[in-house]
Structure formats: structure tokens, C-alpha cells
C-alpha atoms as a PDB file:
ATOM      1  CA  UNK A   1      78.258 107.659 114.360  1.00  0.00           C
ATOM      2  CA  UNK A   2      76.605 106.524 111.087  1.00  0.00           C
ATOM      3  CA  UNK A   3      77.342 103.814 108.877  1.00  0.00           C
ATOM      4  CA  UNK A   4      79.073 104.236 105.768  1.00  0.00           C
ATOM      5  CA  UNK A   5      80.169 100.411 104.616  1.00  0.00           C
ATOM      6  CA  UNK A   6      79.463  96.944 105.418  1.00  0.00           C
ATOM      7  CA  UNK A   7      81.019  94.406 104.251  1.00  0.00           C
ATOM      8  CA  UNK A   8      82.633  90.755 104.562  1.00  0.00           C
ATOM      9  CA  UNK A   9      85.486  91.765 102.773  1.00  0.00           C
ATOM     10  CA  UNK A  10      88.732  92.182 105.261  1.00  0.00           C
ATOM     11  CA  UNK A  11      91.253  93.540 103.047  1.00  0.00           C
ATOM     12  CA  UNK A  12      88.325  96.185 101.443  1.00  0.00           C
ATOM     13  CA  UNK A  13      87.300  97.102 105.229  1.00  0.00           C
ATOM     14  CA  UNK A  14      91.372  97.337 106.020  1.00  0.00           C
ATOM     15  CA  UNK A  15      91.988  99.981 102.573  1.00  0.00           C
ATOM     16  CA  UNK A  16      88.970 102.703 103.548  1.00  0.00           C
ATOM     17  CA  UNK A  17      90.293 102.224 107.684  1.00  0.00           C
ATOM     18  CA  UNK A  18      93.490 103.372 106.267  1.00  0.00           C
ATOM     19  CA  UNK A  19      92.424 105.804 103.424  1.00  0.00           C
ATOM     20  CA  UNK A  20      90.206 107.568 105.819  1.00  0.00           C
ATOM     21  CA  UNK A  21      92.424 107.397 109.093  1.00  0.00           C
ATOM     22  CA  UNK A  22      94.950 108.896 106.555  1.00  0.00           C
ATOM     23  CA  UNK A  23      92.800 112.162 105.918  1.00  0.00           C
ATOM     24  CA  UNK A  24      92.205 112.153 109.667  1.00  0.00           C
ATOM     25  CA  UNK A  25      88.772 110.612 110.234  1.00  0.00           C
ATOM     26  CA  UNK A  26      88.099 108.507 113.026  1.00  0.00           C
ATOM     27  CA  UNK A  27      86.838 105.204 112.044  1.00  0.00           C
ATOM     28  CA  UNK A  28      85.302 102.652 114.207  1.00  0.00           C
ATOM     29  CA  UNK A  29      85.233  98.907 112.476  1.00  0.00           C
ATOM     30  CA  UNK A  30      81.654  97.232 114.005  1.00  0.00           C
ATOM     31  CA  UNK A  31      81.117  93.609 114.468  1.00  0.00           C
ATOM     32  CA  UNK A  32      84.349  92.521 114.168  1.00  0.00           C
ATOM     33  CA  UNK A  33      84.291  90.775 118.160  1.00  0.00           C
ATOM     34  CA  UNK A  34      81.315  88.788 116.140  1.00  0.00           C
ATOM     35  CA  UNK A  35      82.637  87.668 113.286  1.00  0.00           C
ATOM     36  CA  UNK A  36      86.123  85.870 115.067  1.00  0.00           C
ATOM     37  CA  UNK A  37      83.283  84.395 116.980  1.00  0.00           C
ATOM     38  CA  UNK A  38      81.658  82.556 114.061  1.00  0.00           C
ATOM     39  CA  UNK A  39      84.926  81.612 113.393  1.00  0.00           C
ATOM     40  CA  UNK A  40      85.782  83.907 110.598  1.00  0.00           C
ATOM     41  CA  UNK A  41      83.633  82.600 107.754  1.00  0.00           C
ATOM     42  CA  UNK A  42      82.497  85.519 106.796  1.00  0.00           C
ATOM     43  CA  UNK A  43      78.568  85.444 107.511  1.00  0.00           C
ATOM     44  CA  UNK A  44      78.508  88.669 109.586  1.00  0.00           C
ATOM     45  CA  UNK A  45      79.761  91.622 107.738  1.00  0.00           C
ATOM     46  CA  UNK A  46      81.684  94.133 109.396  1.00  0.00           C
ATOM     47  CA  UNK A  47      80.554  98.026 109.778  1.00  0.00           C
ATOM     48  CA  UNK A  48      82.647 100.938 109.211  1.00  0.00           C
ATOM     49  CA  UNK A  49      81.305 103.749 110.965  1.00  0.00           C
ATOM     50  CA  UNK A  50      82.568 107.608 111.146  1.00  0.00           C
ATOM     51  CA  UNK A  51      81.419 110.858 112.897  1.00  0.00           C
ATOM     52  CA  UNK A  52      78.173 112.409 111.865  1.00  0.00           C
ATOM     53  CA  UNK A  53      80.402 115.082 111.053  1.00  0.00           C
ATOM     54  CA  UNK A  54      82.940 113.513 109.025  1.00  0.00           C
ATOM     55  CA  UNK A  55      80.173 111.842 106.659  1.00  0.00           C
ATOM     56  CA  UNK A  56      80.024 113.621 103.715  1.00  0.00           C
ATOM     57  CA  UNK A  57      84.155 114.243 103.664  1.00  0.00           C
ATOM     58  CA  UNK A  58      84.180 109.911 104.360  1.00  0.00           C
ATOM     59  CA  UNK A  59      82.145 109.196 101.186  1.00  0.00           C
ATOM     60  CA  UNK A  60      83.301 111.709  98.914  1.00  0.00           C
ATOM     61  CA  UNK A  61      87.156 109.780  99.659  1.00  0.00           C
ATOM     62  CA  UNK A  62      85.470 106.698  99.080  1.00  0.00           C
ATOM     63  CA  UNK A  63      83.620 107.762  95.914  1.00  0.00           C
ATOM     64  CA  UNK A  64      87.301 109.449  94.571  1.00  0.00           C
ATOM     65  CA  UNK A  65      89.278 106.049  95.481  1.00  0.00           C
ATOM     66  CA  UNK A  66      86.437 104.658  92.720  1.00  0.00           C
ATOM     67  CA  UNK A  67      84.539 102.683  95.277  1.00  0.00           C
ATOM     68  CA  UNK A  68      81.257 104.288  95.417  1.00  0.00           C
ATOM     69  CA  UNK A  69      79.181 101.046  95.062  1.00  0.00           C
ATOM     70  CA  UNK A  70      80.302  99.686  98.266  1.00  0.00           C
ATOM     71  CA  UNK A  71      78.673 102.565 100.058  1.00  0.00           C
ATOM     72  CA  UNK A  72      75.850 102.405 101.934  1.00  0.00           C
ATOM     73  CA  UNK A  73      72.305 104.681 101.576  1.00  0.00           C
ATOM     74  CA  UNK A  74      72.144 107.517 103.964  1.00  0.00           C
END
């Protein structure tokens, strides 16, 4: 699995889960047991993560949906 986006933002996290579970890419959402700990403030961001495989098809949907800036360096 690699990392593609992290992020505090729940509804952002919620659209690319969706937009890339839509073109059939498993998604796993990291941290997300440790952020209702802290009581959902928002100081631990949350991790998408895909397939190895599935990376470059991930980020190029994320790049067309004009959100290219919230992904990370790999």
C-alpha cells in the first residue's frame, strides 16, 4: 500500500474514498481509530492509502477531479 493523501479534512478524505472506490480502487482510510480517540479535533490527519498497483491510475483521478495539490510526493 502507499500513501497518496493525508489530510484532516473529513469531507475531502470522504470525496477521493468515493471517486476512487467508484473507478474500482481499493482504498484503505489510515488513522482514523486515532483521530475519534483525540476526540475528533482534527490534530492527526487521516491517510488514504491504495495498492502499489493502483497508484499511478489513483493520482491521475485525483489530479483530473482538480485536486492535485492535496497529493502527496512519491
Amino acid at each position: 500500500m502507499v500513501e497518496i493523501v493525508r489530510t484532516n479534512d473529513l469531507v475531502l478524505i470522504g470525496f477521493l474514498q468515493s471517486l476512487l472506490e467508484n473507478a474500482n480502487i481499493p482504498v484503505l482510510v489510515a488513522d482514523m481509530h486515532v483521530s475519534a480517540m483525540e476526540g475528533m479535533i482534527g490534530a492527526f490527519p487521516r491517510r488514504l492509502l491504495v495498492p502499489n498497483g493502483d497508484e499511478v491510475e489513483a493520482r491521475q483521478l485525483i489530479r483530473d477531479a482538480g485536486l492535485e495539490g492535496e497529493l502527496r510526493q512519491g
